[in-house]
PDB file of N, CA and C in Angstrom:
ATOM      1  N   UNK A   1       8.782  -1.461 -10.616  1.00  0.00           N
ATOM      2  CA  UNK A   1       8.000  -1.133  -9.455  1.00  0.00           C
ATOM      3  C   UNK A   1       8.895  -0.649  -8.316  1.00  0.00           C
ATOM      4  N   UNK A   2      10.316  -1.323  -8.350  1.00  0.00           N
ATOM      5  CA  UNK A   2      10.723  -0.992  -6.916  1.00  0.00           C
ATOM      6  C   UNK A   2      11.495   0.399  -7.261  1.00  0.00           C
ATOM      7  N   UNK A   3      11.670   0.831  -8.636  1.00  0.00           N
ATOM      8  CA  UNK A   3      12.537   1.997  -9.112  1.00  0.00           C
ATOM      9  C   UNK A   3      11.521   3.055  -8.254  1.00  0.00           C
ATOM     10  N   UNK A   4      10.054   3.032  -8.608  1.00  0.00           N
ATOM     11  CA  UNK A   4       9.189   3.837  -8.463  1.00  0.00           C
ATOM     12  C   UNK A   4       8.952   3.868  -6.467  1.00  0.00           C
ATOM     13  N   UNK A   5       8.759   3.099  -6.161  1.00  0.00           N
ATOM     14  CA  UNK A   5       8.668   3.130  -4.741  1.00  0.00           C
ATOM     15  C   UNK A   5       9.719   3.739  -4.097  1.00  0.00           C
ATOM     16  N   UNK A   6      11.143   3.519  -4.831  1.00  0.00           N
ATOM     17  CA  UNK A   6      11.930   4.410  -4.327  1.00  0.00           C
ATOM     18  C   UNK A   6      12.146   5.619  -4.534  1.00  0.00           C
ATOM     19  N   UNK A   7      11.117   6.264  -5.276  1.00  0.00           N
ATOM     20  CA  UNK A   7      11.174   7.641  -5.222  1.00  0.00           C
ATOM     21  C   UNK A   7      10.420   8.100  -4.364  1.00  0.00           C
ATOM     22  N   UNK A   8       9.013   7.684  -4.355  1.00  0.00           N
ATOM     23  CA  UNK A   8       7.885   8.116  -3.561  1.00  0.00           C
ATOM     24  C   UNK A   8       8.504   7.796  -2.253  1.00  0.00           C
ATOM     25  N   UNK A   9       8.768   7.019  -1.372  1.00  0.00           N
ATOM     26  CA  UNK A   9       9.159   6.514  -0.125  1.00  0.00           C
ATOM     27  C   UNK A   9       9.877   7.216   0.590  1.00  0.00           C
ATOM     28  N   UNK A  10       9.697   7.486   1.777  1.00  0.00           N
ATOM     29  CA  UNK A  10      11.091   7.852   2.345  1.00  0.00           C
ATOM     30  C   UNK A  10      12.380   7.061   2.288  1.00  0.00           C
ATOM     31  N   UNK A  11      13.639   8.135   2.405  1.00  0.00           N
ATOM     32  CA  UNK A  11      14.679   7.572   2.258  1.00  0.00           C
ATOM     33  C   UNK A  11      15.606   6.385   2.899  1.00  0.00           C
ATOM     34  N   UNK A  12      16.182   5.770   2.200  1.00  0.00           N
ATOM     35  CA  UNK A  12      16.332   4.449   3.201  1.00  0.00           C
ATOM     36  C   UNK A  12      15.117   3.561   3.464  1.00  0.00           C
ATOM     37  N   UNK A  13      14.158   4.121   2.714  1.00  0.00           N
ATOM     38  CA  UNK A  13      12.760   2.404   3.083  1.00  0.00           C
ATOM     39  C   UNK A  13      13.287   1.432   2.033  1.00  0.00           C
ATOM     40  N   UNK A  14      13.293   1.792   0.540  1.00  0.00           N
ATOM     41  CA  UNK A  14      13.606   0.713   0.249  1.00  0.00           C
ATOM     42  C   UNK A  14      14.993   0.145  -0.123  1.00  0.00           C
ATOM     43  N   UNK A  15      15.303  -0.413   0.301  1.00  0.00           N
ATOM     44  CA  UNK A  15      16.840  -1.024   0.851  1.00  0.00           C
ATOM     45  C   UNK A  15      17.665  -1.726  -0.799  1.00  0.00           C
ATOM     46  N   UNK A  16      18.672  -1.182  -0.920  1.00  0.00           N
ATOM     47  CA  UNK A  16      19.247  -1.622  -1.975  1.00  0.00           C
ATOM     48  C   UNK A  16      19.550  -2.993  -1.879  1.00  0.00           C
ATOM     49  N   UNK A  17      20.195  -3.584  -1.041  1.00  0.00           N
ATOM     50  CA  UNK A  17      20.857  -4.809  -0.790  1.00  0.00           C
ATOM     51  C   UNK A  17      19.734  -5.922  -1.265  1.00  0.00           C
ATOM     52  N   UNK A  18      18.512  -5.744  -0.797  1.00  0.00           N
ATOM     53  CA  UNK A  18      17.660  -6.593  -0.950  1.00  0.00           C
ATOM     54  C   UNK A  18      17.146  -6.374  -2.697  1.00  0.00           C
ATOM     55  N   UNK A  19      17.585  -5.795  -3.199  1.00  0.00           N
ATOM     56  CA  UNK A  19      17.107  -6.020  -4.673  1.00  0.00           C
ATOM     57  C   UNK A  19      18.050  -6.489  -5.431  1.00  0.00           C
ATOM     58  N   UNK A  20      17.887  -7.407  -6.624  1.00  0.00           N
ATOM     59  CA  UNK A  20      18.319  -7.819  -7.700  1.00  0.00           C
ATOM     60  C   UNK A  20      18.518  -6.894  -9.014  1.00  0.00           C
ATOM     61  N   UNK A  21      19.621  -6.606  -9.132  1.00  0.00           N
ATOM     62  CA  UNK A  21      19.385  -5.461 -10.118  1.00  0.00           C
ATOM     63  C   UNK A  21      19.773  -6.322 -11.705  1.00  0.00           C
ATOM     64  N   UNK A  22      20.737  -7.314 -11.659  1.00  0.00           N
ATOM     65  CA  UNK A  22      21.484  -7.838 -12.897  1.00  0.00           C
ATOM     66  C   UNK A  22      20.546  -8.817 -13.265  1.00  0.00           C
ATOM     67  N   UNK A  23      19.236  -8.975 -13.169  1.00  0.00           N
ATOM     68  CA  UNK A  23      18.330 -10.115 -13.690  1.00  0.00           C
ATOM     69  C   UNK A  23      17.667  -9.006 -15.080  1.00  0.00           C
ATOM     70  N   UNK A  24      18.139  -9.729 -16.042  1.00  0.00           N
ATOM     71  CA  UNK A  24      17.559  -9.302 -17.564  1.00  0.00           C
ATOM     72  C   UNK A  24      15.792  -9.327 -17.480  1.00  0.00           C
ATOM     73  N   UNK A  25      15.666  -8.507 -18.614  1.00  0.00           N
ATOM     74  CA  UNK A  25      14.278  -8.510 -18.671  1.00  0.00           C
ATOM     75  C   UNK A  25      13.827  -9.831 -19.277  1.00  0.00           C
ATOM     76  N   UNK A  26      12.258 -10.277 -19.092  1.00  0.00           N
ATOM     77  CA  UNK A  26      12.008 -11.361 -19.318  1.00  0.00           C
ATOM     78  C   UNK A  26      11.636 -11.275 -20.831  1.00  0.00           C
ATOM     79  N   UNK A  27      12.487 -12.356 -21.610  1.00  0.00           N
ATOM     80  CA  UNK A  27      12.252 -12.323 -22.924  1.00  0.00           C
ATOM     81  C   UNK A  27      10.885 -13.222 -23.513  1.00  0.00           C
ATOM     82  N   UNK A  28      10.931 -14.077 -22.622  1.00  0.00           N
ATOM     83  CA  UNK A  28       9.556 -15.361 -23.495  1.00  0.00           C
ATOM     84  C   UNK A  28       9.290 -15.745 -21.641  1.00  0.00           C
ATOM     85  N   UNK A  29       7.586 -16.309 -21.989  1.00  0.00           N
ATOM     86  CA  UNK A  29       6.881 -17.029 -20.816  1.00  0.00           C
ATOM     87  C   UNK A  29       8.005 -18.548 -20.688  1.00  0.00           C
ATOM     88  N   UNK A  30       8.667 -18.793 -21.352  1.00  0.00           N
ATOM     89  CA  UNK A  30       9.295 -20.268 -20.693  1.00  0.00           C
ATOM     90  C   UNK A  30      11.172 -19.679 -20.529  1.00  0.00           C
ATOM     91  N   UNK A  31      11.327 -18.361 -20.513  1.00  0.00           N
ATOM     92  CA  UNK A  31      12.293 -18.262 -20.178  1.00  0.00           C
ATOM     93  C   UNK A  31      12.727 -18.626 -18.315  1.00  0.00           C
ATOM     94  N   UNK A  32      13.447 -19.717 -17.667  1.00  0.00           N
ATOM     95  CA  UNK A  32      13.394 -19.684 -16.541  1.00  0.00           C
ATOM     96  C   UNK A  32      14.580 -19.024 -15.707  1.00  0.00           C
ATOM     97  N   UNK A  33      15.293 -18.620 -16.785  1.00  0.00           N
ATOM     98  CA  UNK A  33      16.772 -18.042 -16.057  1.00  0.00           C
ATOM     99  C   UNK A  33      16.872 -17.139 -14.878  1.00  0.00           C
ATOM    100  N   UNK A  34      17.138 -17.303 -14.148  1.00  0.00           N
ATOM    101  CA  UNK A  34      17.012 -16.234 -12.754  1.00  0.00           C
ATOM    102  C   UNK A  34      15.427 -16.032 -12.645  1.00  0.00           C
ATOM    103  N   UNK A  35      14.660 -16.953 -12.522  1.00  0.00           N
ATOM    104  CA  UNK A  35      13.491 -16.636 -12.476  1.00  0.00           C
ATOM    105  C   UNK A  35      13.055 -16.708 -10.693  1.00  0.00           C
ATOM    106  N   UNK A  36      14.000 -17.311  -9.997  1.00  0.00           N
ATOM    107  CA  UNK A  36      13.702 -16.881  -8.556  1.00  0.00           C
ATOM    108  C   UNK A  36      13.717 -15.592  -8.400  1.00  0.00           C
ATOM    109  N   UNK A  37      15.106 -14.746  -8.858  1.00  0.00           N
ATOM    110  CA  UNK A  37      15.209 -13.227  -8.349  1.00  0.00           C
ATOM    111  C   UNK A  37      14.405 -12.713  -8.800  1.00  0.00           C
ATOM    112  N   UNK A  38      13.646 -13.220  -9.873  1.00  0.00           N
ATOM    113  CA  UNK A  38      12.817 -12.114 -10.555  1.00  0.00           C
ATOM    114  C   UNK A  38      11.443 -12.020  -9.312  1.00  0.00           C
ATOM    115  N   UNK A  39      11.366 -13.368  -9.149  1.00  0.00           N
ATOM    116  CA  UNK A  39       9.922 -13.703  -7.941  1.00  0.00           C
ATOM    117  C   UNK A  39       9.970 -12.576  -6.719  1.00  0.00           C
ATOM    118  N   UNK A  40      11.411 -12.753  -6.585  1.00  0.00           N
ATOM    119  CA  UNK A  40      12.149 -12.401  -5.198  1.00  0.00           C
ATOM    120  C   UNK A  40      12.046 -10.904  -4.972  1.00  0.00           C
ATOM    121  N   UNK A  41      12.609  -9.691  -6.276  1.00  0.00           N
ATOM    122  CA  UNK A  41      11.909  -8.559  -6.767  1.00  0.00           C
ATOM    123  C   UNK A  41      10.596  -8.454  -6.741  1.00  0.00           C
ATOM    124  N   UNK A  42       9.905  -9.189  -6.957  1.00  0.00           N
ATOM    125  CA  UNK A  42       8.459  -9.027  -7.518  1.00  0.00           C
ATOM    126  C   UNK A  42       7.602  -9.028  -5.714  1.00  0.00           C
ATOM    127  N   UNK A  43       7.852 -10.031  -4.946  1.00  0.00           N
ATOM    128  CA  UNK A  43       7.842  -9.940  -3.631  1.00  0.00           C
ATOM    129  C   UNK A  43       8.164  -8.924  -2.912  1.00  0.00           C
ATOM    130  N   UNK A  44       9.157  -8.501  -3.053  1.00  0.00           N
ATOM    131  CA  UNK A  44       9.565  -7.305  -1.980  1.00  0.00           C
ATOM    132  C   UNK A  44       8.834  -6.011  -2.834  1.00  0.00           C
ATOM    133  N   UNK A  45       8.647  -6.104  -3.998  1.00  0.00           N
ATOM    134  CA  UNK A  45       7.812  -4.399  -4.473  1.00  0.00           C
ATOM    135  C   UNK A  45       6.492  -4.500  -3.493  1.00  0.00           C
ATOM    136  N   UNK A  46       5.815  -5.816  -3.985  1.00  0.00           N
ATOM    137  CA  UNK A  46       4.548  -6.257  -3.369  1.00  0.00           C
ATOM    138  C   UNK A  46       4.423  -6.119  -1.552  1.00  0.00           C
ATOM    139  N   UNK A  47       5.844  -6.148  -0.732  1.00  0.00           N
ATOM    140  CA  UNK A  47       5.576  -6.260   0.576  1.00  0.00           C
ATOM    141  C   UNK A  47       5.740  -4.814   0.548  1.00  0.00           C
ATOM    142  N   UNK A  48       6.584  -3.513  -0.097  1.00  0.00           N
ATOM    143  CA  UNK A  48       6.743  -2.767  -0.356  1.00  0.00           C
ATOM    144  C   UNK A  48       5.639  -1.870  -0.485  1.00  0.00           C
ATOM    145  N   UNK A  49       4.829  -1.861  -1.307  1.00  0.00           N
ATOM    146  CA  UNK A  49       3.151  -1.419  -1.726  1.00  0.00           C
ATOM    147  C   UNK A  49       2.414  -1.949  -0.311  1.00  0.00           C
ATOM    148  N   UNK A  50       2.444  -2.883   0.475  1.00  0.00           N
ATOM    149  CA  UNK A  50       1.723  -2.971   1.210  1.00  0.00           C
ATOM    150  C   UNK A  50       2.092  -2.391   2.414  1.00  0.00           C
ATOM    151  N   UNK A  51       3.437  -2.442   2.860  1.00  0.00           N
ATOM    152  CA  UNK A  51       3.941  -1.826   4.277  1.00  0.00           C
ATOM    153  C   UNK A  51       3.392  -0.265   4.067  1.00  0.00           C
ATOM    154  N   UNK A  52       2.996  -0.002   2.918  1.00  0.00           N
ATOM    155  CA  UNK A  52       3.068   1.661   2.723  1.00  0.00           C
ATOM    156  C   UNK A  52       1.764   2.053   2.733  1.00  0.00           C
ATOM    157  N   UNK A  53       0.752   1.094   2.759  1.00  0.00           N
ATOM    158  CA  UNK A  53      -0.997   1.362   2.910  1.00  0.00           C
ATOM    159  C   UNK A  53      -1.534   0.810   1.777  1.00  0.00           C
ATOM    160  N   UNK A  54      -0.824   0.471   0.530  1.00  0.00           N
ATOM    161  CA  UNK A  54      -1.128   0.266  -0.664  1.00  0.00           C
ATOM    162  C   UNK A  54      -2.182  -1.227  -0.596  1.00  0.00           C
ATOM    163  N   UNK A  55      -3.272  -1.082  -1.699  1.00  0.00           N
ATOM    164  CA  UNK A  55      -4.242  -2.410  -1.572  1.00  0.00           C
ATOM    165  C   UNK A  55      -3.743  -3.104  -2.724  1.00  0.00           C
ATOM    166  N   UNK A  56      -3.192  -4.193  -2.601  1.00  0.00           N
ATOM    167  CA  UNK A  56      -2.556  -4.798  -4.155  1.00  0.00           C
ATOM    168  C   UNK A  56      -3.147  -6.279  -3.849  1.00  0.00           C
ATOM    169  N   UNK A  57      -3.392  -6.618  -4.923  1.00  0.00           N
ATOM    170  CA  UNK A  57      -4.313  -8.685  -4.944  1.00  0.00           C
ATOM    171  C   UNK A  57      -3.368  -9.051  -5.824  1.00  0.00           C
ATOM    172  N   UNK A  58      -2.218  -8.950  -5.955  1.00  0.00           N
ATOM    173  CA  UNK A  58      -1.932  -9.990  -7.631  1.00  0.00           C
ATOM    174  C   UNK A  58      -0.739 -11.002  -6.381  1.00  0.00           C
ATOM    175  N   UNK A  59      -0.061 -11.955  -7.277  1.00  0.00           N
ATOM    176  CA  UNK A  59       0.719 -12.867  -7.240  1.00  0.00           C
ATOM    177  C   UNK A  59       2.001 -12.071  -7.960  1.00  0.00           C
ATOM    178  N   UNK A  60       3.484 -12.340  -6.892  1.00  0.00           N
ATOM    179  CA  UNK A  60       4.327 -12.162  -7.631  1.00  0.00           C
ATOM    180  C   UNK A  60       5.047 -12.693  -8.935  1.00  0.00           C
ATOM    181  N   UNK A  61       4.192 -14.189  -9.249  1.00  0.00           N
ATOM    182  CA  UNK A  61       4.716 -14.681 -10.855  1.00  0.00           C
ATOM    183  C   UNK A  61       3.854 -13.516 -11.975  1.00  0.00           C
ATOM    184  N   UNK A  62       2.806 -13.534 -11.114  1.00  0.00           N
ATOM    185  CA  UNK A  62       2.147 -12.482 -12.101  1.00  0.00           C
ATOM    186  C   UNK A  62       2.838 -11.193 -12.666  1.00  0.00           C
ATOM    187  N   UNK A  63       3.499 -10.468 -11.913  1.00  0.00           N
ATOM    188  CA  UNK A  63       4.181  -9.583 -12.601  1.00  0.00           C
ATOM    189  C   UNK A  63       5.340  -9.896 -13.146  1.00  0.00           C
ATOM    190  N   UNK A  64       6.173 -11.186 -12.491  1.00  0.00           N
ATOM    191  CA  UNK A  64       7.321 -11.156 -13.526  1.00  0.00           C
ATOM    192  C   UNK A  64       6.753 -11.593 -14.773  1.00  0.00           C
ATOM    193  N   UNK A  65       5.708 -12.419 -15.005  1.00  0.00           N
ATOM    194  CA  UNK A  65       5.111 -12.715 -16.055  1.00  0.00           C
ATOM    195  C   UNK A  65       4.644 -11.440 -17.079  1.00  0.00           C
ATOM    196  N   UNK A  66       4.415 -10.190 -16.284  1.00  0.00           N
ATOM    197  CA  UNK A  66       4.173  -9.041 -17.129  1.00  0.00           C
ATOM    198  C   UNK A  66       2.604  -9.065 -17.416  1.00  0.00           C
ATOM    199  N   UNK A  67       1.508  -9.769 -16.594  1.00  0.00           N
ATOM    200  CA  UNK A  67       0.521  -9.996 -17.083  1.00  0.00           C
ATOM    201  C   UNK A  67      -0.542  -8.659 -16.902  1.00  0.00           C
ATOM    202  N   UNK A  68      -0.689  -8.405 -17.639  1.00  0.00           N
ATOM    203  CA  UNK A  68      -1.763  -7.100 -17.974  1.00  0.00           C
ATOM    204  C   UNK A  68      -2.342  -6.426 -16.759  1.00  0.00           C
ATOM    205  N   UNK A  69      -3.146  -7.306 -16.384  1.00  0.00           N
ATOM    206  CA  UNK A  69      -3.897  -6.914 -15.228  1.00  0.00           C
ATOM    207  C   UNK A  69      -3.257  -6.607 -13.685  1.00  0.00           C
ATOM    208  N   UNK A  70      -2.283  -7.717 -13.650  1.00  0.00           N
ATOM    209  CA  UNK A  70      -1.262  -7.377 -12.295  1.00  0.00           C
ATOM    210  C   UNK A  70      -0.480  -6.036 -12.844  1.00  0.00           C
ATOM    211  N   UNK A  71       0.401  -6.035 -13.892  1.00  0.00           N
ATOM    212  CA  UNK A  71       0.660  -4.516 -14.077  1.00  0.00           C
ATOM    213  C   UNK A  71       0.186  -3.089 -13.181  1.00  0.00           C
ATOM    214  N   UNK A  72      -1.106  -3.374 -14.069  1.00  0.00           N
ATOM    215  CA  UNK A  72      -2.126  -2.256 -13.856  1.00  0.00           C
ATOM    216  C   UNK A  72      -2.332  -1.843 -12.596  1.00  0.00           C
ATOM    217  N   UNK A  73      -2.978  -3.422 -11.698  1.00  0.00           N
ATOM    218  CA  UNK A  73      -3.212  -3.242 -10.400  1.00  0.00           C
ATOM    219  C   UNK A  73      -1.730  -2.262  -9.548  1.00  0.00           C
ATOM    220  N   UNK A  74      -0.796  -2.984  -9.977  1.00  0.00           N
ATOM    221  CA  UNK A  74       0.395  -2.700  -8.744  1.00  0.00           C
ATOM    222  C   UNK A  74       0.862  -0.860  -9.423  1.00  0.00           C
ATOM    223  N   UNK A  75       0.618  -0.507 -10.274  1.00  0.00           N
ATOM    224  CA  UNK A  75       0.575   0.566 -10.555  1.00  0.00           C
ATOM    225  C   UNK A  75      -0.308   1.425 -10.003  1.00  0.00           C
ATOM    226  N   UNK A  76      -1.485   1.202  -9.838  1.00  0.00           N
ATOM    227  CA  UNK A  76      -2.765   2.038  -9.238  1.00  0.00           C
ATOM    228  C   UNK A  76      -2.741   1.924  -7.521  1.00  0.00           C
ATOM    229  N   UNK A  77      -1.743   0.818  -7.245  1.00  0.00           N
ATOM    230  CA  UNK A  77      -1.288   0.728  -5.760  1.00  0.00           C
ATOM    231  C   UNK A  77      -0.350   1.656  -5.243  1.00  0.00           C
ATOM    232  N   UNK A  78       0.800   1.522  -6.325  1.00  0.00           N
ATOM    233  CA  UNK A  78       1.703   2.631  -6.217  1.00  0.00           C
ATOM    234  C   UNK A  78       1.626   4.008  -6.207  1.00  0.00           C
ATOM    235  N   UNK A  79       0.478   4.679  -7.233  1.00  0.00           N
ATOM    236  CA  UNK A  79      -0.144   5.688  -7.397  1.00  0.00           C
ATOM    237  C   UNK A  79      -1.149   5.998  -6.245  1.00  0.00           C
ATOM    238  N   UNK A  80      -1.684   5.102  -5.900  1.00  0.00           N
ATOM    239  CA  UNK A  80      -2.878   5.545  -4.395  1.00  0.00           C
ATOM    240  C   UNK A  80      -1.559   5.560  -3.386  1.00  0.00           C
ATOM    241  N   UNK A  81      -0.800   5.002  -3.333  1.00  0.00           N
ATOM    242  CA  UNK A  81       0.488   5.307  -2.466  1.00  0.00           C
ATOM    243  C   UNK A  81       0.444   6.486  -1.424  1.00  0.00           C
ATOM    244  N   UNK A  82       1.401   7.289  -3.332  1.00  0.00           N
ATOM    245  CA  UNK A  82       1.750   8.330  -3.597  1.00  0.00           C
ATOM    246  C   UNK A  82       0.522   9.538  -2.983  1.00  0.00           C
ATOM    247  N   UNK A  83      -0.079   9.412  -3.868  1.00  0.00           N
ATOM    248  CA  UNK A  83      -1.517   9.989  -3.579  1.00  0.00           C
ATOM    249  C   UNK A  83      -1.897  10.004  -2.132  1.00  0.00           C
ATOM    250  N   UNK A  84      -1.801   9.413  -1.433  1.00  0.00           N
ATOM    251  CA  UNK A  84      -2.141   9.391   0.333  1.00  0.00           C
ATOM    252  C   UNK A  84      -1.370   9.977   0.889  1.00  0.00           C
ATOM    253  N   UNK A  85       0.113   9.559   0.203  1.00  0.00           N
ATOM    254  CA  UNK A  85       1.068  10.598   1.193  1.00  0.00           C
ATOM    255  C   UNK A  85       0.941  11.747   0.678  1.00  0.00           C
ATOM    256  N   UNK A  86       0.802  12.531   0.018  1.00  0.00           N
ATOM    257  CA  UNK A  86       0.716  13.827  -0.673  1.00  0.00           C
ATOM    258  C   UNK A  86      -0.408  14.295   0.455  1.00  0.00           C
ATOM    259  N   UNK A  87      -1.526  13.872   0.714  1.00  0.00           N
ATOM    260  CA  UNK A  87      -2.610  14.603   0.680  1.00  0.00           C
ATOM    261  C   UNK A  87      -2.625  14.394   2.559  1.00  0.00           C
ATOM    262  N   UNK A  88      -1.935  13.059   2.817  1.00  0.00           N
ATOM    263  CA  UNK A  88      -2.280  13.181   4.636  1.00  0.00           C
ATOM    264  C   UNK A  88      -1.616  14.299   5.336  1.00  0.00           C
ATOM    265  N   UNK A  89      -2.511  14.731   6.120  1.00  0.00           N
ATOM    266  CA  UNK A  89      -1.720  15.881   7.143  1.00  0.00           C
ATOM    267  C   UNK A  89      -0.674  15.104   8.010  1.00  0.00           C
ATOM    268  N   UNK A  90       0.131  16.431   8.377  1.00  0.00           N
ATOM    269  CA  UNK A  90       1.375  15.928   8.942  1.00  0.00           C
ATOM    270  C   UNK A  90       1.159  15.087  10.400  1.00  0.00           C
ATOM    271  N   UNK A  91      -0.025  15.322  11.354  1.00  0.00           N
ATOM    272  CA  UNK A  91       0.046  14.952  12.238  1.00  0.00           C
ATOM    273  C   UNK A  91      -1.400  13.636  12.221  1.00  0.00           C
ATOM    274  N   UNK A  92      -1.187  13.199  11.294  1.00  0.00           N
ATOM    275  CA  UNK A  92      -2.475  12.242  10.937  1.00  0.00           C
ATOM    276  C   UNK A  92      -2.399  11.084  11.908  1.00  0.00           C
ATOM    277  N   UNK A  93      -1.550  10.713  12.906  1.00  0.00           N
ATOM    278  CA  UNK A  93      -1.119   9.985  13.651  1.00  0.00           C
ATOM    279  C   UNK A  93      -1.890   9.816  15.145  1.00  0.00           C
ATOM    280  N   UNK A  94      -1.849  10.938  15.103  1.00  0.00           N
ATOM    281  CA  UNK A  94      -2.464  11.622  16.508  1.00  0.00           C
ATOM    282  C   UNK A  94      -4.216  11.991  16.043  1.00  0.00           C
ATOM    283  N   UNK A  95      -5.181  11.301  17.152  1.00  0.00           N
ATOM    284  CA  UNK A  95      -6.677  11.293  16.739  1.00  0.00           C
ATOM    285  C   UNK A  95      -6.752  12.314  17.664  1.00  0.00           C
ATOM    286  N   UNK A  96      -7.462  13.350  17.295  1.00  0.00           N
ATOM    287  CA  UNK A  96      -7.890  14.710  18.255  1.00  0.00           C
ATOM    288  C   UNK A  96      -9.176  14.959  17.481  1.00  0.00           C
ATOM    289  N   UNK A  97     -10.097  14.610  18.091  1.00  0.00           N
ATOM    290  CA  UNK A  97     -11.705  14.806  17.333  1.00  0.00           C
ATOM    291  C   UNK A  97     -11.645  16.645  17.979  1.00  0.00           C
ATOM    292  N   UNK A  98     -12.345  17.243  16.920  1.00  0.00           N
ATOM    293  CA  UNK A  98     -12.840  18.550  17.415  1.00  0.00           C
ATOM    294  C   UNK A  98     -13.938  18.724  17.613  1.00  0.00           C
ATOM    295  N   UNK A  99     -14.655  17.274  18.266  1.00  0.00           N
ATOM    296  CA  UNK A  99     -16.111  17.226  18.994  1.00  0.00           C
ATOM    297  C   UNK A  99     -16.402  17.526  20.473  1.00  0.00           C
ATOM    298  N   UNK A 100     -17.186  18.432  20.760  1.00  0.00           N
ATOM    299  CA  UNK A 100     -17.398  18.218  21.993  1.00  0.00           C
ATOM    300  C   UNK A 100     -18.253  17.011  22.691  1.00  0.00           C
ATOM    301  N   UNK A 101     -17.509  16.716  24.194  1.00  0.00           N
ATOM    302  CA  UNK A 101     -18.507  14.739  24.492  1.00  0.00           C
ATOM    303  C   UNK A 101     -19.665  15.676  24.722  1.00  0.00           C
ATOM    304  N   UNK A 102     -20.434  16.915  25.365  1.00  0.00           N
ATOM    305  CA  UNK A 102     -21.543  17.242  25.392  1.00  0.00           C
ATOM    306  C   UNK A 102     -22.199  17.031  24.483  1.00  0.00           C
ATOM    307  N   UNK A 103     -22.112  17.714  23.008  1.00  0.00           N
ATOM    308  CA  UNK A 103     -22.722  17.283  22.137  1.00  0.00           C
ATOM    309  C   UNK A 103     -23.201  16.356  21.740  1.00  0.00           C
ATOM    310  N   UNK A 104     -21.698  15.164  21.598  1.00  0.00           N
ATOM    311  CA  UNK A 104     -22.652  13.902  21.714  1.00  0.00           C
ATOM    312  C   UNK A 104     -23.287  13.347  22.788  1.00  0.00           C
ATOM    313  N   UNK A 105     -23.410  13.959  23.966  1.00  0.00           N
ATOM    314  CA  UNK A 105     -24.363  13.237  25.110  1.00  0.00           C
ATOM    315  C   UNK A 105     -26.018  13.854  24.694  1.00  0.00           C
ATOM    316  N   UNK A 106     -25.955  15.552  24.356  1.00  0.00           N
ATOM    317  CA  UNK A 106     -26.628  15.612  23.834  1.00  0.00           C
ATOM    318  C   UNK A 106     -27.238  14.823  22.252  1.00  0.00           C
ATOM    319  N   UNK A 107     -26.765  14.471  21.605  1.00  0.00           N
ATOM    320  CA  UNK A 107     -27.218  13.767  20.645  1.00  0.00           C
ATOM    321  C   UNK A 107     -27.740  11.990  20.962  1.00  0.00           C
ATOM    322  N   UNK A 108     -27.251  11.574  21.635  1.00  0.00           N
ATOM    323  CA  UNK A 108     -27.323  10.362  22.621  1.00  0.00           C
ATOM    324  C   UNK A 108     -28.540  10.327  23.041  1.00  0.00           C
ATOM    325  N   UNK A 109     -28.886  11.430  23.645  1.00  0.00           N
ATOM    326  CA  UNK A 109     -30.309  11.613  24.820  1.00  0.00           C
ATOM    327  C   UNK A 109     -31.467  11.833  23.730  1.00  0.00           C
ATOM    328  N   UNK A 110     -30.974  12.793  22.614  1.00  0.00           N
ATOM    329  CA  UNK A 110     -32.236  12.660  21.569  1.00  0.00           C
ATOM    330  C   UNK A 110     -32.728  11.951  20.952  1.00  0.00           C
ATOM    331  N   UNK A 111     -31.470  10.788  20.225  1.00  0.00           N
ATOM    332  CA  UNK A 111     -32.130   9.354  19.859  1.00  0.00           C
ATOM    333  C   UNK A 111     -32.486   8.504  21.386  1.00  0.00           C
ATOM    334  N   UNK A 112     -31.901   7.988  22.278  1.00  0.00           N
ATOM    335  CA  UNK A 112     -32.012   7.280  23.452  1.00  0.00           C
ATOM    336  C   UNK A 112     -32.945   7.518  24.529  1.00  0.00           C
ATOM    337  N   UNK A 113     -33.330   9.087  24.553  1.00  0.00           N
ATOM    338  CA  UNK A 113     -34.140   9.183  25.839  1.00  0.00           C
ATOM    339  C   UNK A 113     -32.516   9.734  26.629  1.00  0.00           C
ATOM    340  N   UNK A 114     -33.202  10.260  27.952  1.00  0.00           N
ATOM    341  CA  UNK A 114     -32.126  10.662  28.749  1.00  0.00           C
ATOM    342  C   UNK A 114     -32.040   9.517  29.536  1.00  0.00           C
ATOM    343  N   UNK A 115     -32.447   8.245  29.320  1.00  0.00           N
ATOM    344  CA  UNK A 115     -31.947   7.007  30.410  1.00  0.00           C
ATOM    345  C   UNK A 115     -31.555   6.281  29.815  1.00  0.00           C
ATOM    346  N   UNK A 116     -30.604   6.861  28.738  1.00  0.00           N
ATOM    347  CA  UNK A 116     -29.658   5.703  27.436  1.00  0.00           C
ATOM    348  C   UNK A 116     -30.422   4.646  26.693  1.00  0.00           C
ATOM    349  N   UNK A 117     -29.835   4.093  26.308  1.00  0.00           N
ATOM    350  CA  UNK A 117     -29.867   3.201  25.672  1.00  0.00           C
ATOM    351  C   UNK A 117     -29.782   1.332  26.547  1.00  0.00           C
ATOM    352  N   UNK A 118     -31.256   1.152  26.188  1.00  0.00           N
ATOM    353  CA  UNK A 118     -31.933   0.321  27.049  1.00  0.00           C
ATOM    354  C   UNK A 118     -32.241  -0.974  26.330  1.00  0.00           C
ATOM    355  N   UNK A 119     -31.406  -1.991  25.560  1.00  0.00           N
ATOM    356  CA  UNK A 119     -31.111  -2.719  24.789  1.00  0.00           C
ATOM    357  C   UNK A 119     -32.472  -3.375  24.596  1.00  0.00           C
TER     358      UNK A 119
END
């Protein structure tokens, strides 16, 4: 997960120092060897996916566990990611409606009456 975030991401978001790279893959559910770093990885992808807009529900034992469904999820997080940044305009930051307030005063007065809205 965090290989992948570091492509999509801008550069320098996700921080080398903070990852565990020498923790083996998990061989069996009762293997506990370095099973903090693995948590510890599994945490920072997860704060990772979320600082970035991403909607993710799983638990980080869940993925070091490899469990099906967390997989999936944090993948389709990563991918809607991706997918948002691709598609947002550059200045998505800045709200500039291209409404005029007449219009909506006019639209206001047609549901409301021209003496507003009179609770």
């Amino acid at each position: 997960y965090l290989e992948l975030m570091k492509v999509i991401c801008d550069e320098g978001t996700v921080k080398d120092e903070l990852i565990n790279y020498d923790v083996p893959p998990l061989t069996s559910s009762s293997d506990d060897n370095m099973m903090s770093e693995r948590v510890a990885n599994a945490r920072y992808a997860i704060s990772l996916i979320r600082m970035h807009g991403g909607d993710i529900f799983v638990l980080p034992e869940d993925l070091v566990i490899m469990d099906s469904k967390a997989v999936l999820s944090a993948y389709a997080a990563i991918m809607t990611v991706d997918y948002e940044k691709r598609t947002k305009p550059a200045n998505s930051n800045q709200y500039n409606p291209d409404v005029d307030l007449a219009d909506i005063k006019q639209s206001e007065d047609a549901i409301y009456g021209s003496s507003g809205f009179s609770g």
